[in-house]
C-alpha atoms as a PDB file:
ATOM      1  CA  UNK A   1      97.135 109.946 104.031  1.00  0.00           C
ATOM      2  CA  UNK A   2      96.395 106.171 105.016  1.00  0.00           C
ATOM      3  CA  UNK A   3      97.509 104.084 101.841  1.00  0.00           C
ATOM      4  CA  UNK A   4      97.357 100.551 103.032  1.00  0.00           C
ATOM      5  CA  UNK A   5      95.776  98.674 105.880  1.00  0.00           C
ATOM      6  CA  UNK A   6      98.995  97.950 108.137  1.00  0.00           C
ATOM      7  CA  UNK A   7      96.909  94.902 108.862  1.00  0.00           C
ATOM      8  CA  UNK A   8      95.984  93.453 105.565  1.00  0.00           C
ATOM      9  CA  UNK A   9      98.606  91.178 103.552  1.00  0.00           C
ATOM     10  CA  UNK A  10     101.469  93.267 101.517  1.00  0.00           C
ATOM     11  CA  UNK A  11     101.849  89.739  99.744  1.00  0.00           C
ATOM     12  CA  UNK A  12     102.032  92.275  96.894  1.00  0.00           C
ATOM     13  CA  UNK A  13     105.256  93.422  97.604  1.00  0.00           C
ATOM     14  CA  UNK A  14     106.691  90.214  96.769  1.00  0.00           C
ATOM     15  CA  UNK A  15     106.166  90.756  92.755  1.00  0.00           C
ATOM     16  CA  UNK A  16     107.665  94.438  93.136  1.00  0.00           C
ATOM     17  CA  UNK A  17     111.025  95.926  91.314  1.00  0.00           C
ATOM     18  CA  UNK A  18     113.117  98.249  92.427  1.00  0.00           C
ATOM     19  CA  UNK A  19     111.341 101.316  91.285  1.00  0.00           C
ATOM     20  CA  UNK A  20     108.088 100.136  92.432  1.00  0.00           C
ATOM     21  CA  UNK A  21     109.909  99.444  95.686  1.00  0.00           C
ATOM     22  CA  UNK A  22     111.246 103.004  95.375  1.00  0.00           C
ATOM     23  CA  UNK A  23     107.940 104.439  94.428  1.00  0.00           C
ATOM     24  CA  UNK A  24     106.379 102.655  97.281  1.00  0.00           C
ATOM     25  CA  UNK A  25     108.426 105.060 100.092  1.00  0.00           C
ATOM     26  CA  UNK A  26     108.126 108.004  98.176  1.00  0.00           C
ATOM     27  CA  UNK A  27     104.115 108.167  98.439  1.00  0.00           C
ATOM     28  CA  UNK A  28     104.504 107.569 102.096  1.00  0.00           C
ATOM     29  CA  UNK A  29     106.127 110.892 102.665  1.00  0.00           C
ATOM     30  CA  UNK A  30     104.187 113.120 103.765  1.00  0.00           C
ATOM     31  CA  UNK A  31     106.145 116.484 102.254  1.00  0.00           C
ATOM     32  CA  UNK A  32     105.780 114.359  98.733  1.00  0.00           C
ATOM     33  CA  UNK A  33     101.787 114.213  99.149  1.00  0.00           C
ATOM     34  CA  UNK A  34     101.780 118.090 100.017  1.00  0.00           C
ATOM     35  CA  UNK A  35     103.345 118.660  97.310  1.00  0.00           C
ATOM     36  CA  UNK A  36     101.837 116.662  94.992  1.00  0.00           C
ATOM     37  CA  UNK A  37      98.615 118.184  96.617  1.00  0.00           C
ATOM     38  CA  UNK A  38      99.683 121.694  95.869  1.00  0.00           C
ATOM     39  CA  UNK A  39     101.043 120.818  92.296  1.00  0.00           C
ATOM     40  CA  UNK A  40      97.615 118.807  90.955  1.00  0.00           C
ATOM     41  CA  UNK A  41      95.450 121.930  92.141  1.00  0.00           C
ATOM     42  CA  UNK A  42      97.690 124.647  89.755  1.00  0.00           C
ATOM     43  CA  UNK A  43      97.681 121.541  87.210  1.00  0.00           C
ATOM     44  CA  UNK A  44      93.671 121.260  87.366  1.00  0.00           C
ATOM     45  CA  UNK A  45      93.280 125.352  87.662  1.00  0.00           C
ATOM     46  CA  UNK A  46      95.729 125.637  84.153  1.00  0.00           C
ATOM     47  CA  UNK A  47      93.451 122.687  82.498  1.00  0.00           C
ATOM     48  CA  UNK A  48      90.818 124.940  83.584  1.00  0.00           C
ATOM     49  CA  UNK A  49      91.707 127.530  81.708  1.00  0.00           C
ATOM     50  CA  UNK A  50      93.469 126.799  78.880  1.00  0.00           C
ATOM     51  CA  UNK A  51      91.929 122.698  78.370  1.00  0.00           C
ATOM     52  CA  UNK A  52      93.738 119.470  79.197  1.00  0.00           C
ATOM     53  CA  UNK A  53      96.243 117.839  76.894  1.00  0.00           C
ATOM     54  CA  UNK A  54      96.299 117.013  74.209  1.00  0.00           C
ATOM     55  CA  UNK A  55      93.907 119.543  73.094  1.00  0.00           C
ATOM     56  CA  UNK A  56      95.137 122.499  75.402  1.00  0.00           C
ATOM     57  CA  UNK A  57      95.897 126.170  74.274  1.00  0.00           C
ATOM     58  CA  UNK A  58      99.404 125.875  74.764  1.00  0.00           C
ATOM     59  CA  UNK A  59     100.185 128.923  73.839  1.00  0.00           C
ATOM     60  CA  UNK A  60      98.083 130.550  75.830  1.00  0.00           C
ATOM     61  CA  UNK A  61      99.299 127.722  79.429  1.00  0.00           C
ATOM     62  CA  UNK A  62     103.030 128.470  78.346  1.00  0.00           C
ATOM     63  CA  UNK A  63     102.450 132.297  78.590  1.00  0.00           C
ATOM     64  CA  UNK A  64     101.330 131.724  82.508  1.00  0.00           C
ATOM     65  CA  UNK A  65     103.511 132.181  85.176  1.00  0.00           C
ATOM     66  CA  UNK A  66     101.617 129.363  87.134  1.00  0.00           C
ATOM     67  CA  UNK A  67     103.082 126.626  84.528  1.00  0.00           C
ATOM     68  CA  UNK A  68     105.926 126.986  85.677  1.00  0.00           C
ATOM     69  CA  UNK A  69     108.530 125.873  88.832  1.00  0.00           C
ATOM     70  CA  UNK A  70     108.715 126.260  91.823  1.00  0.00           C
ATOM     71  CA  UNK A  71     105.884 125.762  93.651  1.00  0.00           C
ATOM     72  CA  UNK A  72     104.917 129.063  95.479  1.00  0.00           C
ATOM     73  CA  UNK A  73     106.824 129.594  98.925  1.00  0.00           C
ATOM     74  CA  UNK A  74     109.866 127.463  97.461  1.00  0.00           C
ATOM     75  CA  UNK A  75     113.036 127.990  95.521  1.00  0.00           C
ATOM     76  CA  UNK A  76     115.105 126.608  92.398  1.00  0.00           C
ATOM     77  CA  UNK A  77     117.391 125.139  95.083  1.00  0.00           C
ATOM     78  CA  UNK A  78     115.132 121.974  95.446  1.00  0.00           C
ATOM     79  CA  UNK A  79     116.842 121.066  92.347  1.00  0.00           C
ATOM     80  CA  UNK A  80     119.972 121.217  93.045  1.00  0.00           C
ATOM     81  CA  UNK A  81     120.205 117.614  93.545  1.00  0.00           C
ATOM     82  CA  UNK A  82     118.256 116.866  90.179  1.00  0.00           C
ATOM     83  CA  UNK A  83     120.151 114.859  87.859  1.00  0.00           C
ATOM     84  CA  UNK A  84     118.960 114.801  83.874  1.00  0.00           C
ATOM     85  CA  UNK A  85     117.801 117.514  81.181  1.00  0.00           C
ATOM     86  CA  UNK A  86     114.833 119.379  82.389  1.00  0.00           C
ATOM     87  CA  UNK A  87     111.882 120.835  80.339  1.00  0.00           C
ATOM     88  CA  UNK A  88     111.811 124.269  79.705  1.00  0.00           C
ATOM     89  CA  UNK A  89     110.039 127.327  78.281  1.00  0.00           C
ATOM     90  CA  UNK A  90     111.164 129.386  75.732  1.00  0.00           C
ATOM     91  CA  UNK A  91     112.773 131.258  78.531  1.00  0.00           C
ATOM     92  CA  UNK A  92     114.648 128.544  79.715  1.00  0.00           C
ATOM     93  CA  UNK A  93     112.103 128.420  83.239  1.00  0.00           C
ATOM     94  CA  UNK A  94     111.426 124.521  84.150  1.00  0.00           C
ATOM     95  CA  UNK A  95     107.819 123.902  83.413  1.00  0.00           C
ATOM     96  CA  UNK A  96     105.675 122.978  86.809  1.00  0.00           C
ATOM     97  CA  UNK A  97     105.062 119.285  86.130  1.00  0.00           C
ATOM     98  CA  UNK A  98     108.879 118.707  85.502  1.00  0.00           C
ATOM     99  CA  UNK A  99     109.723 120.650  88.166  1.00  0.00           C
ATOM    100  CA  UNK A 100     108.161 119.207  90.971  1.00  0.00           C
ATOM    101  CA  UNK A 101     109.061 115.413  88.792  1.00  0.00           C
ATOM    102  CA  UNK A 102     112.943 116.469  88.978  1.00  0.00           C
ATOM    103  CA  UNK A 103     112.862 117.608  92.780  1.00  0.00           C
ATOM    104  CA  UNK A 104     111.375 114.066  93.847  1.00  0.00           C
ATOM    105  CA  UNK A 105     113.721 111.974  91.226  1.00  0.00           C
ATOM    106  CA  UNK A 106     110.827 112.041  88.103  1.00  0.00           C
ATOM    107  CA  UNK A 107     111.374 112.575  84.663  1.00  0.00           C
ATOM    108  CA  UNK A 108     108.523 114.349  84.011  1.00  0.00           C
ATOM    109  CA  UNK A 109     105.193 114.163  85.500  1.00  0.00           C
ATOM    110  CA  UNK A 110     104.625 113.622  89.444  1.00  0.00           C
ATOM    111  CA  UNK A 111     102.763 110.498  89.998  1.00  0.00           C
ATOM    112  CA  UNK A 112      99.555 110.507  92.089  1.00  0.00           C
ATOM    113  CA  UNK A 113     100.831 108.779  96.070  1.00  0.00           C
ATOM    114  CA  UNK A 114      97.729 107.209  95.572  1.00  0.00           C
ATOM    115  CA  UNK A 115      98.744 105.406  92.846  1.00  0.00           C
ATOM    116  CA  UNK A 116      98.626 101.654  93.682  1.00  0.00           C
ATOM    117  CA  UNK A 117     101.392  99.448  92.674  1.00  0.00           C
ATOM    118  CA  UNK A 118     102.098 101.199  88.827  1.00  0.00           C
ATOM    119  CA  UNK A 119     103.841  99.209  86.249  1.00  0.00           C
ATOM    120  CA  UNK A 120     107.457  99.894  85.926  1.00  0.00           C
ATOM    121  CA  UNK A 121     106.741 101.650  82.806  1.00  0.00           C
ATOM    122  CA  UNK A 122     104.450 104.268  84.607  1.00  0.00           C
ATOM    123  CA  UNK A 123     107.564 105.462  87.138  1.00  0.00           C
ATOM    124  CA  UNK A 124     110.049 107.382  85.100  1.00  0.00           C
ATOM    125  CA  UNK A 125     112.534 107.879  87.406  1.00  0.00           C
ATOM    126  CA  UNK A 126     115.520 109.756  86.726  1.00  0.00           C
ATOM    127  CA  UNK A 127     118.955 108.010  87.183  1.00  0.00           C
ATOM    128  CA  UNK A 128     119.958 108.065  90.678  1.00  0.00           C
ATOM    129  CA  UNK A 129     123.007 110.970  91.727  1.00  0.00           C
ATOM    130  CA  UNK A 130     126.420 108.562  91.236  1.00  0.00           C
ATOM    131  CA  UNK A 131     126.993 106.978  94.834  1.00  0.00           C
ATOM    132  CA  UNK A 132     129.540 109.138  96.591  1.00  0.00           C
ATOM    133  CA  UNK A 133     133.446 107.326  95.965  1.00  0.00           C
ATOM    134  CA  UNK A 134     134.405 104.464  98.000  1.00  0.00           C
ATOM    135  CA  UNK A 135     137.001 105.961 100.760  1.00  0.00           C
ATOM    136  CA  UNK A 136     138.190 103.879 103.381  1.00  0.00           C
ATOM    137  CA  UNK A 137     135.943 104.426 105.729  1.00  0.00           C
ATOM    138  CA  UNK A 138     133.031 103.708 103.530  1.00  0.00           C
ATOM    139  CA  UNK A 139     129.955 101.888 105.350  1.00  0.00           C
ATOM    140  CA  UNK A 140     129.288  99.401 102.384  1.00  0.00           C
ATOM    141  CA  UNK A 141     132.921  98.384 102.621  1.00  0.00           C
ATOM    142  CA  UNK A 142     134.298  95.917 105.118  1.00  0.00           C
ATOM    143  CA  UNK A 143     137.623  94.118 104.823  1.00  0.00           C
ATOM    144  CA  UNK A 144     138.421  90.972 106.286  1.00  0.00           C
ATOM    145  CA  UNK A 145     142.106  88.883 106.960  1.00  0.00           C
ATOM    146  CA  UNK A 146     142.264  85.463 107.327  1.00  0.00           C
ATOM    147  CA  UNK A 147     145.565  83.294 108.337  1.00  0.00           C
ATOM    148  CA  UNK A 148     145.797  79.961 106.084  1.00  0.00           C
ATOM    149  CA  UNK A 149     147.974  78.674 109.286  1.00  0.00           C
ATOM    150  CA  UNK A 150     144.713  78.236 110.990  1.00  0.00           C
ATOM    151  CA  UNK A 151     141.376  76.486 110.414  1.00  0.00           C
ATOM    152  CA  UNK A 152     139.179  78.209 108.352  1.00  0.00           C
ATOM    153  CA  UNK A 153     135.929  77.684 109.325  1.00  0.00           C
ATOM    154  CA  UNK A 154     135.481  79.545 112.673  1.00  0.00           C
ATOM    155  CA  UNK A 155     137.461  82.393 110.681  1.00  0.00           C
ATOM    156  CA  UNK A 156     134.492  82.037 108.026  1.00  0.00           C
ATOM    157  CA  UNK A 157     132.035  81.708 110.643  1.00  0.00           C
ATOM    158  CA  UNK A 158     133.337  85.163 112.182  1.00  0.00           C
ATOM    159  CA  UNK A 159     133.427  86.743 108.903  1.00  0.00           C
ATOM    160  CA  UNK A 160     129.910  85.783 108.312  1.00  0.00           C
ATOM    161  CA  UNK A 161     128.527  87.380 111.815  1.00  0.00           C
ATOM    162  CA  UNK A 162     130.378  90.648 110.969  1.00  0.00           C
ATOM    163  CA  UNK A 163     128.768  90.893 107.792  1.00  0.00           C
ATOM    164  CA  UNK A 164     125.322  90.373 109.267  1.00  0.00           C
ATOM    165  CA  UNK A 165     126.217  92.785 111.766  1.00  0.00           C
ATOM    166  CA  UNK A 166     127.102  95.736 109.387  1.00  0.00           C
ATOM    167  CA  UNK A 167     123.978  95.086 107.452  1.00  0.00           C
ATOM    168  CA  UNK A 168     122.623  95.630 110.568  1.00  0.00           C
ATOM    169  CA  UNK A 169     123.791  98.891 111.264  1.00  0.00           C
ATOM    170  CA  UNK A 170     123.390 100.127 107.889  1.00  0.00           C
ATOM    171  CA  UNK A 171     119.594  99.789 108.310  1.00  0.00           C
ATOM    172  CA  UNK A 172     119.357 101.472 111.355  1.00  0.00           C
ATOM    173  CA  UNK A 173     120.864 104.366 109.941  1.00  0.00           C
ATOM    174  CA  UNK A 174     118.593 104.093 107.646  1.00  0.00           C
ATOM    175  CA  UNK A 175     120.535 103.069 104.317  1.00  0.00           C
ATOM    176  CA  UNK A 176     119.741 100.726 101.961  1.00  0.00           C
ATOM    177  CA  UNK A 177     122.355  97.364 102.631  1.00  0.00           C
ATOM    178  CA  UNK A 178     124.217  96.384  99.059  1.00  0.00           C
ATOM    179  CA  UNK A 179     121.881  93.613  98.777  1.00  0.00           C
ATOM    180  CA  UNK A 180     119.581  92.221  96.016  1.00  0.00           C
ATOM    181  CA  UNK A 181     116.252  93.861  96.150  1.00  0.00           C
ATOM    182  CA  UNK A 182     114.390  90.102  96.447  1.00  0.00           C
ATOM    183  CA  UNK A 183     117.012  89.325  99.838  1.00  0.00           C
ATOM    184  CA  UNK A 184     115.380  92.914 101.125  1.00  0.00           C
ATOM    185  CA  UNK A 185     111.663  92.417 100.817  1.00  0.00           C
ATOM    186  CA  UNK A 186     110.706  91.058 104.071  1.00  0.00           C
ATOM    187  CA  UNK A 187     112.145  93.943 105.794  1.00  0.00           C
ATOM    188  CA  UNK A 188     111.229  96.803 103.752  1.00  0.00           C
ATOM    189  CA  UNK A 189     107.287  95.112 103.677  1.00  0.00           C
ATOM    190  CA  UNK A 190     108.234  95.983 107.600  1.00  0.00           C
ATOM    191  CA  UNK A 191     109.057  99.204 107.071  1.00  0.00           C
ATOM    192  CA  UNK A 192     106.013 100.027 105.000  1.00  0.00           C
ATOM    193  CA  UNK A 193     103.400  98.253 107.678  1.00  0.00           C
ATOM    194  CA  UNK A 194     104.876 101.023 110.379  1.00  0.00           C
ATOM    195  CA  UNK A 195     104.816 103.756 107.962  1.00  0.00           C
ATOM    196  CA  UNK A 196     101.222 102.660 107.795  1.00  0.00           C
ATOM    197  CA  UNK A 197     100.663 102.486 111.308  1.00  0.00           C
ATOM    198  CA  UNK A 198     101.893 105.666 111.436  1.00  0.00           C
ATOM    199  CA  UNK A 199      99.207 107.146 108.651  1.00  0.00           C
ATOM    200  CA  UNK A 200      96.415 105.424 110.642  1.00  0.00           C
ATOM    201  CA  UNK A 201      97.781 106.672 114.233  1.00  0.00           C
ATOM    202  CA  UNK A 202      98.142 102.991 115.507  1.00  0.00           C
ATOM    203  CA  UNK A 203      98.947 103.140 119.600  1.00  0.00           C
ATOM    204  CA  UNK A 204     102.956 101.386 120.137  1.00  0.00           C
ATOM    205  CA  UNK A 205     100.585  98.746 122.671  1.00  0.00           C
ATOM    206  CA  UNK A 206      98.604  97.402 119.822  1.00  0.00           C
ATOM    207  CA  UNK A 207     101.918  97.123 117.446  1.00  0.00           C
ATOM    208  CA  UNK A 208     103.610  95.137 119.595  1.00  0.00           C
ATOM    209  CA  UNK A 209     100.322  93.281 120.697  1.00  0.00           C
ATOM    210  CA  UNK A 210     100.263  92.318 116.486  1.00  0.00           C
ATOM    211  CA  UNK A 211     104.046  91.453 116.367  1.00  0.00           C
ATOM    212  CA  UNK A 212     105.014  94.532 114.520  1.00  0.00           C
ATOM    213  CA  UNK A 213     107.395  95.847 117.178  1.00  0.00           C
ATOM    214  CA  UNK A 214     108.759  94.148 120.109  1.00  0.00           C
ATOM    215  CA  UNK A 215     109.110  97.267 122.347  1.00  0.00           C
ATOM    216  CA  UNK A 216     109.025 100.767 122.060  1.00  0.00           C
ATOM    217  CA  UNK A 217     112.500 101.251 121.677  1.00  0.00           C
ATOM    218  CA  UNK A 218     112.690  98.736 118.678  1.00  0.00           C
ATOM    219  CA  UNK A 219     109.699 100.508 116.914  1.00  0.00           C
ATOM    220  CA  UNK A 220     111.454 103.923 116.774  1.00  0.00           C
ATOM    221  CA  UNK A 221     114.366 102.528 115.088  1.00  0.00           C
ATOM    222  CA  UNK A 222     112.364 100.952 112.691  1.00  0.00           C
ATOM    223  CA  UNK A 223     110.771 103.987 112.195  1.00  0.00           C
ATOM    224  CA  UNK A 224     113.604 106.291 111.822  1.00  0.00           C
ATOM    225  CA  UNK A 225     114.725 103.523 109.499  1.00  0.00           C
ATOM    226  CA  UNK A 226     110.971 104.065 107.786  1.00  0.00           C
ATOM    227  CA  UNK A 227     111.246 107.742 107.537  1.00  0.00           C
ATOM    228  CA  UNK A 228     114.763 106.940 105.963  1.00  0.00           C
ATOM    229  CA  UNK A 229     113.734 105.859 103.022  1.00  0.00           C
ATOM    230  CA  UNK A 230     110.804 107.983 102.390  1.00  0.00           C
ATOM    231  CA  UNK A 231     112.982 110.605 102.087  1.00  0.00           C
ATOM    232  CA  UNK A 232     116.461 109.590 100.487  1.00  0.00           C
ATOM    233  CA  UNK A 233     116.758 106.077 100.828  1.00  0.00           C
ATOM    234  CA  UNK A 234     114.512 105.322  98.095  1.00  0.00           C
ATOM    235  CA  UNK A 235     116.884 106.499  95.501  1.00  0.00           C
ATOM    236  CA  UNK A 236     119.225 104.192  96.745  1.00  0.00           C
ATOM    237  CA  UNK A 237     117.113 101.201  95.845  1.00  0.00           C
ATOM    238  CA  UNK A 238     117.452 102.270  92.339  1.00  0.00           C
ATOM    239  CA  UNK A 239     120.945 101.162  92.609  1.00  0.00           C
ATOM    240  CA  UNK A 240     120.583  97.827  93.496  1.00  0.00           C
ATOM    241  CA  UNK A 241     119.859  94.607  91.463  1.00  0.00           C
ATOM    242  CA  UNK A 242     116.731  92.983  91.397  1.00  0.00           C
END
């Protein structure tokens, strides 16, 4: 699904907060729009039926099978990750819409990937799982000594390239770096123009020809990066400040 001309200017991105940051991975992932794709037909066939809120039979919808989680082929252990109350049946079963919400990090109901930059108030994302506890070998954490007997400033200016260094590794594993969202834009709009590429099947010769890449090697890390946080790494903007 091609959302965005990898091409055109993403000066957009420069208004965007951390859940429309968030929400702006998520519709690039491909297993999202199948889903969503799946869900919206069951939704449409139940409105079908039984009429579209808020005039719906709803006790007629809540007495069919389809309303309700998971989506056929899959299991109640997507959710094991889901954090929050859930809605439910009288039977306790998840309904569909808050299902498929809960599995992808929704309150509720599923956005539409083709929904174009949504007000914050249209993402209802749930609270993010707790990060895991800081051990000592934790990525985000790096210690540094410095010996008053000496001058400072090389020390400072080591200290500084080490930092830059681990933010540097932290996005090619594909994490989000403890940074501001606003210090983060310029790469993520990067990200996002070679998840795009990707959509419209863009050869690696005419990414690097438009400065998106500089070689092949250097476009698959960004892409793993990419692929990162379409599929966990957007929950981990949710944790950052904006």
């Amino acid at each position: 699904m091609i959302l965005h001309d990898w091409q055109a200017d993403y000066g957009h991105c420069r208004t965007l907060g951390r859940e429309q940051w968030a929400w702006e991975f998520l519709r690039r992932n491909p297993d999202y729009q199948a889903d969503y794709q799946r869900f919206i037909a069951i939704w449409r066939a139940l409105e079908a039926d039984y009429g579209a809120p808020p005039a719906r039979d709803f006790l007629r919808w809540k007495a069919d099978p389809r309303a309700y989680g998971p989506l056929p082929g899959e299991s109640d252990g997507a959710l094991d990750g889901a954090t929050g109350e859930l809605c439910t049946g009288d039977d306790e079963r998840v309904f569909i819409e808050c299902w498929l919400g809960a599995k992808w990090g929704f309150h509720k109901f599923p956005p539409d990937p083709r929904l174009d930059t949504p007000g914050r108030e249209a993402l209802s994302f749930r609270p993010p799982p707790p990060a895991p506890p800081r051990e000592a070998q934790d990525p985000y954490r790096l210690d540094f000594a410095f010996d008053l007997s000496l001058p400072l400033a090389p020390q400072l200016d080591s200290a500084r390239l080490r930092l830059a260094s681990r933010v540097a590794e932290l996005r090619r594993a594909g994490l989000a770096a403890p940074r501001a969202v606003a210090t983060e834009c310029a790469h993520w709009q990067t990200l996002l123009r070679v998840l795009d590429a990707d959509a419209a099947g863009v050869p690696t010769a005419q990414r690097i020809a438009a400065g998106l890449i500089e070689d092949e090697g250097h476009g698959a890390r960004l892409r793993a990066q990419a692929l990162a946080m379409t599929r966990a790494g957007y929950r981990d903007i949710l944790r950052l400040a904006d």
